[in-house]
PDB file of N, CA and C in Angstrom:
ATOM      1  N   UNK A   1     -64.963 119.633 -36.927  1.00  0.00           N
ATOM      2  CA  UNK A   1     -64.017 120.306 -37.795  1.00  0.00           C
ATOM      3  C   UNK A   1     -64.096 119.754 -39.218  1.00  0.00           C
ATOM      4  N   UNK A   2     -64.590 118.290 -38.993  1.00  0.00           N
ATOM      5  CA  UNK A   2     -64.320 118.196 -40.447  1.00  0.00           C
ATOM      6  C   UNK A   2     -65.593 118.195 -41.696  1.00  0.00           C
ATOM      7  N   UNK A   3     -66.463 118.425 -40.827  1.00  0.00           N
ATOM      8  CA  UNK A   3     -68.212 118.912 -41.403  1.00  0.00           C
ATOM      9  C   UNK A   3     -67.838 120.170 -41.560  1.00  0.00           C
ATOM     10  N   UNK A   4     -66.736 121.055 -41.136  1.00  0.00           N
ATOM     11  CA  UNK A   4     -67.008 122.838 -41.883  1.00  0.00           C
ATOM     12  C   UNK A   4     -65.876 122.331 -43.213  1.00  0.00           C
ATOM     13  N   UNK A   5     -64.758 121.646 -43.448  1.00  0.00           N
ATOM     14  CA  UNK A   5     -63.495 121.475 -44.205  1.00  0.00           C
ATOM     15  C   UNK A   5     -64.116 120.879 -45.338  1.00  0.00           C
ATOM     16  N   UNK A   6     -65.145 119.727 -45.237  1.00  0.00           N
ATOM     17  CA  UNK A   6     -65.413 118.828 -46.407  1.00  0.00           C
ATOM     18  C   UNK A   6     -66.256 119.618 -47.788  1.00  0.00           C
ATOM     19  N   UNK A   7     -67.136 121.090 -47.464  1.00  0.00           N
ATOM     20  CA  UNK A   7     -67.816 121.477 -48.305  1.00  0.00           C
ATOM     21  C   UNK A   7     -66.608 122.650 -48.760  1.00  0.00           C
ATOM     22  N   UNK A   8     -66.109 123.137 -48.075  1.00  0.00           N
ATOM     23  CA  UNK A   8     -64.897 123.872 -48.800  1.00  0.00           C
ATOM     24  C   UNK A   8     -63.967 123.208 -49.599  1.00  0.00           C
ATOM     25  N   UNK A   9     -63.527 122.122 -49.127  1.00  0.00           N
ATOM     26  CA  UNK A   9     -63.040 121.253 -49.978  1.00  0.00           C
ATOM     27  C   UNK A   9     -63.715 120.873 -51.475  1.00  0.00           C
ATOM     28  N   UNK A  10     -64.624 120.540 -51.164  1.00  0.00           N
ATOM     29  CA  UNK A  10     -65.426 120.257 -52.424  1.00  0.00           C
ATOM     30  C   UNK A  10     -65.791 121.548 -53.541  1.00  0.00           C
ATOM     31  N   UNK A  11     -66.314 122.705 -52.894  1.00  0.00           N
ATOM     32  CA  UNK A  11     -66.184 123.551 -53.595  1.00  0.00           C
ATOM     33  C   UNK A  11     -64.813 124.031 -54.163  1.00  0.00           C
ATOM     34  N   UNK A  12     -63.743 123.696 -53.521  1.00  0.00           N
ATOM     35  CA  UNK A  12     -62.202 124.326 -54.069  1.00  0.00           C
ATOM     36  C   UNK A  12     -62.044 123.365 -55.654  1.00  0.00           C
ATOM     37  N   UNK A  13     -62.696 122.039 -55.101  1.00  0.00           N
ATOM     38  CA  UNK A  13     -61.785 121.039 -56.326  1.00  0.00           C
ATOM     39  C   UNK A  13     -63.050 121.640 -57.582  1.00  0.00           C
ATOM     40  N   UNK A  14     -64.305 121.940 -57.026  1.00  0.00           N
ATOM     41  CA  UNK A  14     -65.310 122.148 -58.348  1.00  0.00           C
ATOM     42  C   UNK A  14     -64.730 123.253 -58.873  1.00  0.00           C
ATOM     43  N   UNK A  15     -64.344 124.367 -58.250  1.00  0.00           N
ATOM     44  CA  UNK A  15     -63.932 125.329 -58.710  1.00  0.00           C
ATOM     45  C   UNK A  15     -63.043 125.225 -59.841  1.00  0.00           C
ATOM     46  N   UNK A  16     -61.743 124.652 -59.008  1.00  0.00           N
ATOM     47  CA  UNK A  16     -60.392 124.160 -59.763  1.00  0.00           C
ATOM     48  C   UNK A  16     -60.764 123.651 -61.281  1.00  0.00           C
ATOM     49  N   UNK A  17     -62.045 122.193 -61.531  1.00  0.00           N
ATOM     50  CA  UNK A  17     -62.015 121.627 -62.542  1.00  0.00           C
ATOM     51  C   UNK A  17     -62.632 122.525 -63.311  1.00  0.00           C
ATOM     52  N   UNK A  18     -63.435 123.325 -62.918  1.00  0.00           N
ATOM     53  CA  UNK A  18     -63.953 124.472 -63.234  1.00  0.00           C
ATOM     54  C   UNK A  18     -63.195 125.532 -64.200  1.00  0.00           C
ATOM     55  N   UNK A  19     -62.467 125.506 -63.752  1.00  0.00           N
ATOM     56  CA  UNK A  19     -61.839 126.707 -64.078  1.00  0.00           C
ATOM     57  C   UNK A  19     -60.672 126.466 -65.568  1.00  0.00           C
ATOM     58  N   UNK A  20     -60.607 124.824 -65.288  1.00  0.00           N
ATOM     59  CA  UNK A  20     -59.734 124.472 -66.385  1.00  0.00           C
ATOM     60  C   UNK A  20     -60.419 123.905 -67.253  1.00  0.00           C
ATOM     61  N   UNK A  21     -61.763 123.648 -67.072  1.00  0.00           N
ATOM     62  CA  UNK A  21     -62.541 123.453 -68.173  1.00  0.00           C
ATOM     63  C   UNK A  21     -63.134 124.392 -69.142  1.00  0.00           C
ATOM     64  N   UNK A  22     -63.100 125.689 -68.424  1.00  0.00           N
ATOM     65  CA  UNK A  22     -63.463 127.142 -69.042  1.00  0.00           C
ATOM     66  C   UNK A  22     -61.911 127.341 -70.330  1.00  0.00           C
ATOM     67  N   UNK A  23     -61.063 126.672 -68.943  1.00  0.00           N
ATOM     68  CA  UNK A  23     -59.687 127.090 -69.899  1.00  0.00           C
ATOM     69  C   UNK A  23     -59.616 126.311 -71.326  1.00  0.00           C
ATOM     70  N   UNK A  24     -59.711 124.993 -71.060  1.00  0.00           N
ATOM     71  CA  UNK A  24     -59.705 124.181 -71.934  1.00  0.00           C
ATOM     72  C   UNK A  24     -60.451 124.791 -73.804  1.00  0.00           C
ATOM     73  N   UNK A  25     -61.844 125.319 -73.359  1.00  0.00           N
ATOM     74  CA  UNK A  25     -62.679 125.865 -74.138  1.00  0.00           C
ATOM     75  C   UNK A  25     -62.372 127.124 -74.755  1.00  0.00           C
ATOM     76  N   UNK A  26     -61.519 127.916 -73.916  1.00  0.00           N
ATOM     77  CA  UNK A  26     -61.013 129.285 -74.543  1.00  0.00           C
ATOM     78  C   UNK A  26     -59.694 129.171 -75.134  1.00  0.00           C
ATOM     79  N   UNK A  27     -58.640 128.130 -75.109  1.00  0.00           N
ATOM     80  CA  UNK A  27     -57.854 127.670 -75.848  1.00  0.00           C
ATOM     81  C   UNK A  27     -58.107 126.878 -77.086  1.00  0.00           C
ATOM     82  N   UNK A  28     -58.998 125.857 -77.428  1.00  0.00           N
ATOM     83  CA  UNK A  28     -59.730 125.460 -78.426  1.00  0.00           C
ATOM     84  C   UNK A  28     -60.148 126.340 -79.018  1.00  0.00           C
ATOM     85  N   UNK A  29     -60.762 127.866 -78.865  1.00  0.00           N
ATOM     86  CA  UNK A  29     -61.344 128.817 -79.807  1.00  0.00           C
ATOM     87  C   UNK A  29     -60.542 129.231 -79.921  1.00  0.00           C
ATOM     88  N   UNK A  30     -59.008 129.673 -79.391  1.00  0.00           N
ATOM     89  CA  UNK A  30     -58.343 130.480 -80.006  1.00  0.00           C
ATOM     90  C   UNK A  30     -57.466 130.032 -81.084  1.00  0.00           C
ATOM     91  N   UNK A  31     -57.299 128.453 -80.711  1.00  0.00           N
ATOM     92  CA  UNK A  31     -56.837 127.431 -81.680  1.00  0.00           C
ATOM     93  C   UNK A  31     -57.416 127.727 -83.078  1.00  0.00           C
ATOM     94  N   UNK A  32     -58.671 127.629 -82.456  1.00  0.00           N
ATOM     95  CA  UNK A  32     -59.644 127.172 -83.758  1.00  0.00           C
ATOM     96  C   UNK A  32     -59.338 128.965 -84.828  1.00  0.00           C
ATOM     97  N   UNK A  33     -59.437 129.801 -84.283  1.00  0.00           N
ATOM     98  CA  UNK A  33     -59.507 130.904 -85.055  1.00  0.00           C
ATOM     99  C   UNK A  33     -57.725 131.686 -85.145  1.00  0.00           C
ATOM    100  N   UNK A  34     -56.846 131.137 -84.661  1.00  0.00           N
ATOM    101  CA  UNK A  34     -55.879 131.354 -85.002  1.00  0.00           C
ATOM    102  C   UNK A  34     -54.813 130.474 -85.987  1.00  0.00           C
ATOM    103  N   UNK A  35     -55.519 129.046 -86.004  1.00  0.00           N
ATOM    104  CA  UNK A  35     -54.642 128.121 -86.728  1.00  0.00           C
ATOM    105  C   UNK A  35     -55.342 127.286 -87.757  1.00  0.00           C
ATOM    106  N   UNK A  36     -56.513 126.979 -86.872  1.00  0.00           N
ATOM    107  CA  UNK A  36     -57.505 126.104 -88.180  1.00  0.00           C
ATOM    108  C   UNK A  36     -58.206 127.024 -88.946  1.00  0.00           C
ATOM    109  N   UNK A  37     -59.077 127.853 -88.563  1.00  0.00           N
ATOM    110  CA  UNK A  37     -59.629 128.553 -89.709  1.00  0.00           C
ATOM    111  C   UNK A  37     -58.624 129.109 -90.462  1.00  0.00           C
ATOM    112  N   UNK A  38     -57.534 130.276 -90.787  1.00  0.00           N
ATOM    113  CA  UNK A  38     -56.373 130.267 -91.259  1.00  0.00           C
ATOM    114  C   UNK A  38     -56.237 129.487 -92.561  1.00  0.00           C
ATOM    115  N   UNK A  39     -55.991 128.127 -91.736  1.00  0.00           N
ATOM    116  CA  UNK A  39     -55.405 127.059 -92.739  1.00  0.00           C
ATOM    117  C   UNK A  39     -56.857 126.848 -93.709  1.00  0.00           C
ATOM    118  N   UNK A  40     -57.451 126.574 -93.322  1.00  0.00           N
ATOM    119  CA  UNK A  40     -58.941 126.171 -94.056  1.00  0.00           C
ATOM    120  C   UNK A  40     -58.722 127.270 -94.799  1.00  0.00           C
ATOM    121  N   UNK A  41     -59.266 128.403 -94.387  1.00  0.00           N
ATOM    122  CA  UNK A  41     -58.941 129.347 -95.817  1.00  0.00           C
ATOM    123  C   UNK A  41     -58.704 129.253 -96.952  1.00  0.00           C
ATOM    124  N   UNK A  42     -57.309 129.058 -96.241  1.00  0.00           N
ATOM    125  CA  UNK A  42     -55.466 128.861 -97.223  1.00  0.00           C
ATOM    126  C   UNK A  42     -56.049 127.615 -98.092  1.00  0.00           C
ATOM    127  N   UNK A  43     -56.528 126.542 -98.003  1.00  0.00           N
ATOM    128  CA  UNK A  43     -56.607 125.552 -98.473  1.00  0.00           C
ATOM    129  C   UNK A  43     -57.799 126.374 -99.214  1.00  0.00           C
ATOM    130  N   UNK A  44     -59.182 126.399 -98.607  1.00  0.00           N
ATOM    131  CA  UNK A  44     -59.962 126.543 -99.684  1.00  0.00           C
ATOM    132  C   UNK A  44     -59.500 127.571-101.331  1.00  0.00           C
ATOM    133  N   UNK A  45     -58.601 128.384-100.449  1.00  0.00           N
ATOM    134  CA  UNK A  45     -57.987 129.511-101.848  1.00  0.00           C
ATOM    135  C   UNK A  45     -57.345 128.829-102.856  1.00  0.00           C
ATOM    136  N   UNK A  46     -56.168 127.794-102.155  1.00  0.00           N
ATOM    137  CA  UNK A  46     -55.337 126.943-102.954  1.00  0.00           C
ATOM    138  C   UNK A  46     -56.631 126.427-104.002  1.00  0.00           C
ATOM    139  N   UNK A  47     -57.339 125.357-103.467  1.00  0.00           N
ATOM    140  CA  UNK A  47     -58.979 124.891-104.387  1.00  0.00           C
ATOM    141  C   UNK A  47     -58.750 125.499-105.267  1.00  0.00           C
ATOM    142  N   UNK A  48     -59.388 126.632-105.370  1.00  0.00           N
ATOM    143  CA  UNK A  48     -60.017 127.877-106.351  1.00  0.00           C
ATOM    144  C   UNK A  48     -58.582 128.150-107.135  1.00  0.00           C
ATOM    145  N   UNK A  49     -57.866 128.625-107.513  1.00  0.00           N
ATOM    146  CA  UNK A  49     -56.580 128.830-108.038  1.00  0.00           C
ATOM    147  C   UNK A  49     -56.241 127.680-108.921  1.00  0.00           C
ATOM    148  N   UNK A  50     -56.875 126.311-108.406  1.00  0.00           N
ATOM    149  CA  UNK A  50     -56.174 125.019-108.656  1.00  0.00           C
ATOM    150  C   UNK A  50     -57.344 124.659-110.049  1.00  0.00           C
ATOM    151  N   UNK A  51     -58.442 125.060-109.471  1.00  0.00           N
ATOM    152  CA  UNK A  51     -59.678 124.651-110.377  1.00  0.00           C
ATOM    153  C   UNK A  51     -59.350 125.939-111.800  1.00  0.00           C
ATOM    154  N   UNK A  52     -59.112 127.557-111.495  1.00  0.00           N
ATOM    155  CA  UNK A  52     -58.863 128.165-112.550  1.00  0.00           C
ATOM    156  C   UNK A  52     -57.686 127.597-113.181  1.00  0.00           C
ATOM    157  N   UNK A  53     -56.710 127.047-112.589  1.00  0.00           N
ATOM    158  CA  UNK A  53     -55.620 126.830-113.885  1.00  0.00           C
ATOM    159  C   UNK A  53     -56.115 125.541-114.162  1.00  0.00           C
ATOM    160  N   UNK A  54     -56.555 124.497-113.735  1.00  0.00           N
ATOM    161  CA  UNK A  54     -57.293 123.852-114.678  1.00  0.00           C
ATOM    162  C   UNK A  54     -58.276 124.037-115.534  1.00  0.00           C
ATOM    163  N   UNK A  55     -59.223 125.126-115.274  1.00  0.00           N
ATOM    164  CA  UNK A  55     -59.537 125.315-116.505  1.00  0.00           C
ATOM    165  C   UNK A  55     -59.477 126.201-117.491  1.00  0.00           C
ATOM    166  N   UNK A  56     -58.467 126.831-117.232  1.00  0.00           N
ATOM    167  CA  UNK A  56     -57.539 127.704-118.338  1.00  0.00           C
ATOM    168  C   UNK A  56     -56.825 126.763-119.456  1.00  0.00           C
ATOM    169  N   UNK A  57     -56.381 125.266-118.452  1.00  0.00           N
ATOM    170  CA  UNK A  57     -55.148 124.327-119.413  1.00  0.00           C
ATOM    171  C   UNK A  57     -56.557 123.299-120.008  1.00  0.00           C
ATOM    172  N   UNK A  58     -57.742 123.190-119.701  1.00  0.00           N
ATOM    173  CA  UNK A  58     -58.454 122.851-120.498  1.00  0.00           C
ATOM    174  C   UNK A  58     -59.358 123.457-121.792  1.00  0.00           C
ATOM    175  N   UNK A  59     -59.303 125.154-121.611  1.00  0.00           N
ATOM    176  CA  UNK A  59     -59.581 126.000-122.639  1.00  0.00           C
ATOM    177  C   UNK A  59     -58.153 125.555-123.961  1.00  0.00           C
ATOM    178  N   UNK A  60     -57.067 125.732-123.025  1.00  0.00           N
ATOM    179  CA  UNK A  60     -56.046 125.852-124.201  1.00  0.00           C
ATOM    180  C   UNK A  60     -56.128 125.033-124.824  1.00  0.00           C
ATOM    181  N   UNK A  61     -56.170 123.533-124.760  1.00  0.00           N
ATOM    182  CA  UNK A  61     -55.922 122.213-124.880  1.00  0.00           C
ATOM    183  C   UNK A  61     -57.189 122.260-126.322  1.00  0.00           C
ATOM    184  N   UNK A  62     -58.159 122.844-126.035  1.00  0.00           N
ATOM    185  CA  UNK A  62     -59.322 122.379-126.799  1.00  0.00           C
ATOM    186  C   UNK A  62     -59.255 123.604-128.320  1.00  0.00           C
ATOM    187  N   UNK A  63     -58.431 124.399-127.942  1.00  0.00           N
ATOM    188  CA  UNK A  63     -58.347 125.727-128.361  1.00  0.00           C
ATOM    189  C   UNK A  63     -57.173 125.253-129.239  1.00  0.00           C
ATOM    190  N   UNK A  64     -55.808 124.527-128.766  1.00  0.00           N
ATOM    191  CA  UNK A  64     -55.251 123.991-129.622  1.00  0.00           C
ATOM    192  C   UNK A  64     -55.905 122.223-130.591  1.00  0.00           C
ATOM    193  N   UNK A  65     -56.615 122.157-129.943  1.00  0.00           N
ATOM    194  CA  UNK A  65     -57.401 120.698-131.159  1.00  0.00           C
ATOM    195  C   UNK A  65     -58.084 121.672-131.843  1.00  0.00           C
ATOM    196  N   UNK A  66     -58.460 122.741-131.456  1.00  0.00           N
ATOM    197  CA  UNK A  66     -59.730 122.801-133.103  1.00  0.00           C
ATOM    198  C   UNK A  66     -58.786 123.899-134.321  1.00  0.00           C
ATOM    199  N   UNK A  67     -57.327 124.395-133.574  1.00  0.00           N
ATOM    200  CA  UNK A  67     -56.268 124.788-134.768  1.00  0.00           C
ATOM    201  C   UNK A  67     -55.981 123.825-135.514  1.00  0.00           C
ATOM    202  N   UNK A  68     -55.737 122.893-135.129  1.00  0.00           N
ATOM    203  CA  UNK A  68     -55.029 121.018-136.102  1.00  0.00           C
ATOM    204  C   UNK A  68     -56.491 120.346-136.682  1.00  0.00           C
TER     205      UNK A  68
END
């Protein structure tokens, strides 16, 4: 009895880790494309926005030295 139980057994638990390791991986991508990429974005946009008004306040700046 217990030579037919031990390979079912074994296949149930491979299955099991199996199955939450698939899970594991399809929660990480949805992570990844619902919260981190998102934010990365958001941040890289912030960047860009951050770099034009700096160099808008460095046009002005130079724009007001060569009036004086």
């Amino acid at each position: 009895m217990s030579a037919d139980v031990d390979p079912l057994l074994y296949l149930g638990g491979v299955t099991l880790l199996f199955f939450f390791w698939v899970y594991g991986i399809v929660a990480f991508v949805r992570d990844l494309r619902g919260r981190y990429l998102p934010a990365l974005r958001q941040y890289r946009r912030g960047r860009a926005v951050e770099q034009e008004r700096e160099e808008r306040e460095r046009e002005r700046e130079e724009r007001e030295r060569q009036l004086y």
